[in-house]
C-alpha atoms as a PDB file:
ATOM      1  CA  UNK A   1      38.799  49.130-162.927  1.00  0.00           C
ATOM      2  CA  UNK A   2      39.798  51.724-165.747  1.00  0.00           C
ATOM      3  CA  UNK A   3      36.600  50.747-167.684  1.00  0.00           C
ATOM      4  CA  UNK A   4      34.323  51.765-164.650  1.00  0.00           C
ATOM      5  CA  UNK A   5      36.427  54.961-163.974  1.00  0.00           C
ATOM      6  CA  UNK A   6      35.788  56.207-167.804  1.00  0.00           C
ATOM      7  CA  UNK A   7      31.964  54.784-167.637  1.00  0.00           C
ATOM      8  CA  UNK A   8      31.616  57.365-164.121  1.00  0.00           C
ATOM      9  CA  UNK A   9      32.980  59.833-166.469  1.00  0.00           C
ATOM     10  CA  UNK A  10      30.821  59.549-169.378  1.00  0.00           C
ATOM     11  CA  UNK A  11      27.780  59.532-167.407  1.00  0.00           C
ATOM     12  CA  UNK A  12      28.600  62.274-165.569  1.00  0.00           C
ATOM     13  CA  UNK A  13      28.955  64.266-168.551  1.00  0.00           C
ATOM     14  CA  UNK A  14      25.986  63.531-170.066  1.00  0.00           C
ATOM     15  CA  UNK A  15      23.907  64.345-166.646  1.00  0.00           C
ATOM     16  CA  UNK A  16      25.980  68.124-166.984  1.00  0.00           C
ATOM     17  CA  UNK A  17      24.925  68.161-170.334  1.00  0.00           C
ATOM     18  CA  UNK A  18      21.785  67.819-169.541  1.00  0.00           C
ATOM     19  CA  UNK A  19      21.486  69.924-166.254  1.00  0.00           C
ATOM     20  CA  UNK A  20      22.924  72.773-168.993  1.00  0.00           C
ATOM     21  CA  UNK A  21      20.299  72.022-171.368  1.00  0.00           C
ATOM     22  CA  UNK A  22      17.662  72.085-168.762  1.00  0.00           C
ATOM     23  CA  UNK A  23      18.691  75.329-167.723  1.00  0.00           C
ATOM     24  CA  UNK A  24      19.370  76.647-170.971  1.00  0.00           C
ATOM     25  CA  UNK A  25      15.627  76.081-171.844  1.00  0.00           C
ATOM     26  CA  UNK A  26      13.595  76.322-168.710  1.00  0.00           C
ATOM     27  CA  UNK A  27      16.448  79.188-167.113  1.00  0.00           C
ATOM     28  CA  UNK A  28      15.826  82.167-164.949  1.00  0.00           C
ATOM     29  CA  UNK A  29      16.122  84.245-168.136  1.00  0.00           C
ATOM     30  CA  UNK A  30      11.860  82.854-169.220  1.00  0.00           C
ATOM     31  CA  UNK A  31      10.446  83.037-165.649  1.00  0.00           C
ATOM     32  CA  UNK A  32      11.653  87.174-165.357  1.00  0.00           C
ATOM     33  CA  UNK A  33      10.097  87.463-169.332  1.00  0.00           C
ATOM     34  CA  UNK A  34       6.786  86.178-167.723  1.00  0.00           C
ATOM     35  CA  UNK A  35       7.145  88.257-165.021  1.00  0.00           C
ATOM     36  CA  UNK A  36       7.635  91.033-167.111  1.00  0.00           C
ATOM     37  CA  UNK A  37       4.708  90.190-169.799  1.00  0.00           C
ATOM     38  CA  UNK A  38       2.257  89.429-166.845  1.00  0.00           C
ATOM     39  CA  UNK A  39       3.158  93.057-165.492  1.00  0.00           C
ATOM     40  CA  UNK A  40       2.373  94.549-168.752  1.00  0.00           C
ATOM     41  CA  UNK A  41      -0.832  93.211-169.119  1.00  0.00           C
ATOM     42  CA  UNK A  42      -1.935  93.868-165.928  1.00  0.00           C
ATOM     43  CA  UNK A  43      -0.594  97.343-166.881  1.00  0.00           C
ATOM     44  CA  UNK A  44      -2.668  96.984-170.029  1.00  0.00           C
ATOM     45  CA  UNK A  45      -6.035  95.876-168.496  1.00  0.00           C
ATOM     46  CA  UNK A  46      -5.997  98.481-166.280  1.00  0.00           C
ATOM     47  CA  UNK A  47      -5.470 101.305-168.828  1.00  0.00           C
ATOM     48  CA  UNK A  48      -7.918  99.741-171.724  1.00  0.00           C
ATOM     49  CA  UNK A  49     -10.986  99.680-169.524  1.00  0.00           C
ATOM     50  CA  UNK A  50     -13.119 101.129-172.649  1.00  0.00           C
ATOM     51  CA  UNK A  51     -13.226  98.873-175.745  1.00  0.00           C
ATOM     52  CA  UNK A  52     -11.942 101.587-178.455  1.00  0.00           C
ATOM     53  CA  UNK A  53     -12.693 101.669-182.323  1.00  0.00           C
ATOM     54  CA  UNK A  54      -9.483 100.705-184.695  1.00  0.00           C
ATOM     55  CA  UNK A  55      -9.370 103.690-187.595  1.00  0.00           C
ATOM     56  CA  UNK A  56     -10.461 102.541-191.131  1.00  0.00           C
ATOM     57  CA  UNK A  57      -6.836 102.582-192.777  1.00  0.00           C
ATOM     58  CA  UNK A  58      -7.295 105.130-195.975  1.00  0.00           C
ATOM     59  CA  UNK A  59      -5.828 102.882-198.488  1.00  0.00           C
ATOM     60  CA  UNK A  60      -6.336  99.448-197.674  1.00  0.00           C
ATOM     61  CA  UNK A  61      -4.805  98.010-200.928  1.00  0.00           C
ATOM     62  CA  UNK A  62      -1.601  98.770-199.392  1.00  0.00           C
ATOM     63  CA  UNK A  63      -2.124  96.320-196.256  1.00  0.00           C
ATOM     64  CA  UNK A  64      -3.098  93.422-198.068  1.00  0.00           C
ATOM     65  CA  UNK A  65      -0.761  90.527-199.067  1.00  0.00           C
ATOM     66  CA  UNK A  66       0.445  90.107-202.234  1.00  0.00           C
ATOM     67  CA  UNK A  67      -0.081  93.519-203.168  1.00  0.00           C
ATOM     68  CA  UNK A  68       2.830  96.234-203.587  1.00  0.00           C
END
């Protein structure tokens, strides 16, 4: 009888542990991020409608890697 009780128990745990986990990971906290990041590129396709030209940095040494 006592070994069935504390078997209930442990696998109750573990399914919270892993409800937590699950909502830890897949949480309301990443669906309003891609709410927000789909907003802002709507945002962003609307205002870049014309393709623009990035400026020719004026020492490009700098910007490379393993270079200081």
């Amino acid at each position: 009888m006592s070994l069935t009780v504390f078997l209930a128990f442990c696998i109750l745990g573990c399914d919270f542990l892993l409800y937590v986990l699950f909502q830890w990971i897949y949480g309301e906290k990443y669906r309003k991020h891609s709410r927000r990041s789909a907003a802002r590129r709507e945002r962003h396709r609307k205002e870049a409608q014309e393709p623009r030209v990035l400026p020719f940095p004026e020492r490009p040494i700098e910007h490379r890697t393993g270079y200081f």
